[in-house]
Protein backbone atom coordinates (compact mmCIF):
# COMPACT_ATOMS: atom_id res chain seq x y z
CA UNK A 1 -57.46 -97.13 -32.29
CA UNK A 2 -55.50 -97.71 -35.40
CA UNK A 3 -52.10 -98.65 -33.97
CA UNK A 4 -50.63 -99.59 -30.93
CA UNK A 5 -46.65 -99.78 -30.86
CA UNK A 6 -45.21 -101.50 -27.32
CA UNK A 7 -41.65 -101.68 -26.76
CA UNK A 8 -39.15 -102.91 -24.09
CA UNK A 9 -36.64 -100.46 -23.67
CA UNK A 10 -34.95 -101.82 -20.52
CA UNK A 11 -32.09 -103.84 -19.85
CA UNK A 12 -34.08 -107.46 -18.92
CA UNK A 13 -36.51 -109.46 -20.60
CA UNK A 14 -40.33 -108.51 -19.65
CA UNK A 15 -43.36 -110.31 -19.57
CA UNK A 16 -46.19 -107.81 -20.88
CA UNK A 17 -50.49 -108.09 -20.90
CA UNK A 18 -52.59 -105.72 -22.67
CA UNK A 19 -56.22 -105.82 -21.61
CA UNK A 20 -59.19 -103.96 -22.93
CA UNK A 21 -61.85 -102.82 -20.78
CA UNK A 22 -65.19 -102.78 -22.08
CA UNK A 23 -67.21 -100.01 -19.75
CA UNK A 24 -70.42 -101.48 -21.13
CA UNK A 25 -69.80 -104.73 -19.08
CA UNK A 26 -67.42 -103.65 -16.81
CA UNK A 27 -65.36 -106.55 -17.52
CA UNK A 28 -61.30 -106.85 -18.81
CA UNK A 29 -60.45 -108.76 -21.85
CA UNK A 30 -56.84 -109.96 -23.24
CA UNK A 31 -55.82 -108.73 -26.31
CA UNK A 32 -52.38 -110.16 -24.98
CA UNK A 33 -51.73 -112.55 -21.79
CA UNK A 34 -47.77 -112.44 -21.00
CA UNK A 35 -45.91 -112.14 -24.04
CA UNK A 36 -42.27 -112.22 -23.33
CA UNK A 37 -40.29 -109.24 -24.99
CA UNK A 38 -36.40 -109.41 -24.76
CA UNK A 39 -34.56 -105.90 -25.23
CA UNK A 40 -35.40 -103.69 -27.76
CA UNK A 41 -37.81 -106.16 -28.88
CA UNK A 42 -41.79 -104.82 -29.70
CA UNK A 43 -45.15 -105.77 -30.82
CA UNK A 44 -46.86 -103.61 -33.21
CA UNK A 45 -50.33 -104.18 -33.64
CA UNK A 46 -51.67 -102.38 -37.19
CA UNK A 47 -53.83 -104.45 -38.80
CA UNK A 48 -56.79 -104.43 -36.48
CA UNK A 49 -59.44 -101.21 -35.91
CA UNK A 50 -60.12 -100.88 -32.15
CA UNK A 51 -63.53 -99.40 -31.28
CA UNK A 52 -63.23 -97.86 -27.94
CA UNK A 53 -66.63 -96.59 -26.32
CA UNK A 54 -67.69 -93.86 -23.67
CA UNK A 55 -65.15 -95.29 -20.42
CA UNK A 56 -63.58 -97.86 -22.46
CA UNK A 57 -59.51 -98.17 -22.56
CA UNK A 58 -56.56 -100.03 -23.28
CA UNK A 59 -53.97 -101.00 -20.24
CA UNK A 60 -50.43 -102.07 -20.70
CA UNK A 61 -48.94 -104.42 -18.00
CA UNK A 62 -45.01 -105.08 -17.06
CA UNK A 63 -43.59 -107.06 -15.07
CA UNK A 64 -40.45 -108.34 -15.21
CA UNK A 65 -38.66 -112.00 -15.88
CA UNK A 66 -35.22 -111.94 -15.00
CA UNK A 67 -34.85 -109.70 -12.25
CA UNK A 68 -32.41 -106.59 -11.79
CA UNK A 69 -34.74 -103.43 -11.74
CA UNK A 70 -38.32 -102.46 -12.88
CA UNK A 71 -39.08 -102.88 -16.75
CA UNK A 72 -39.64 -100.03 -18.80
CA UNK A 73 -42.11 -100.20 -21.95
CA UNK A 74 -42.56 -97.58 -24.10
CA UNK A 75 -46.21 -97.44 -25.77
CA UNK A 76 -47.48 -95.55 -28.39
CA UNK A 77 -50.59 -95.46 -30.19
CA UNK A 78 -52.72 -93.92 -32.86
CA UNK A 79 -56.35 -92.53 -31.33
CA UNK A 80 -59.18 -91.08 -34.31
CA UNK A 81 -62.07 -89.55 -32.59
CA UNK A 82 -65.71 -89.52 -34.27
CA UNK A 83 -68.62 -87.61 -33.09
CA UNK A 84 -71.75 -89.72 -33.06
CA UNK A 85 -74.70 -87.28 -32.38
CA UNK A 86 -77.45 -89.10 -30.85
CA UNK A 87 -81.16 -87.97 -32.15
CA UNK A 88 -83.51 -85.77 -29.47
């Protein structure tokens, strides 16, 4: 993964976690824990290469701060796919 965009396009400020899970050890890490985006604010993450493997992937996580409805984050992201042929 070569870029991953996150926005907050609602009206309140929300709190957002992305995680990556790693199928190989069946365990979540944080790439983010609970960054606080205000409206129309984002996070664009370009400068790092993200290796995902065979049942590996990235979650996104709302919630919202300040009340008054559920949050709304847009996400988009940039996915190259490589075939690795493994030897017989």
């Amino acid at each position: 993964m070569s870029l991953l965009f996150i926005t907050n396009a609602s009206a309140n400020d929300t709190d957002i976690e992305v995680k990556w899970y790693r199928a190989a050890d069946t365990t979540s890490y944080f790439i983010l824990g609970s960054k606080n985006l205000g409206t129309g604010e984002f996070i664009q993450f370009t400068d790092a290469f993200i290796v995902l493997e065979a049942g590996d992937y990235i979650t996104i996580e709302p919630s919202n701060t300040s009340g008054g409805g559920s949050p709304v984050i847009d996400v988009f992201c940039t996915v190259e796919e490589f075939f690795n042929p493994q030897a017989s």
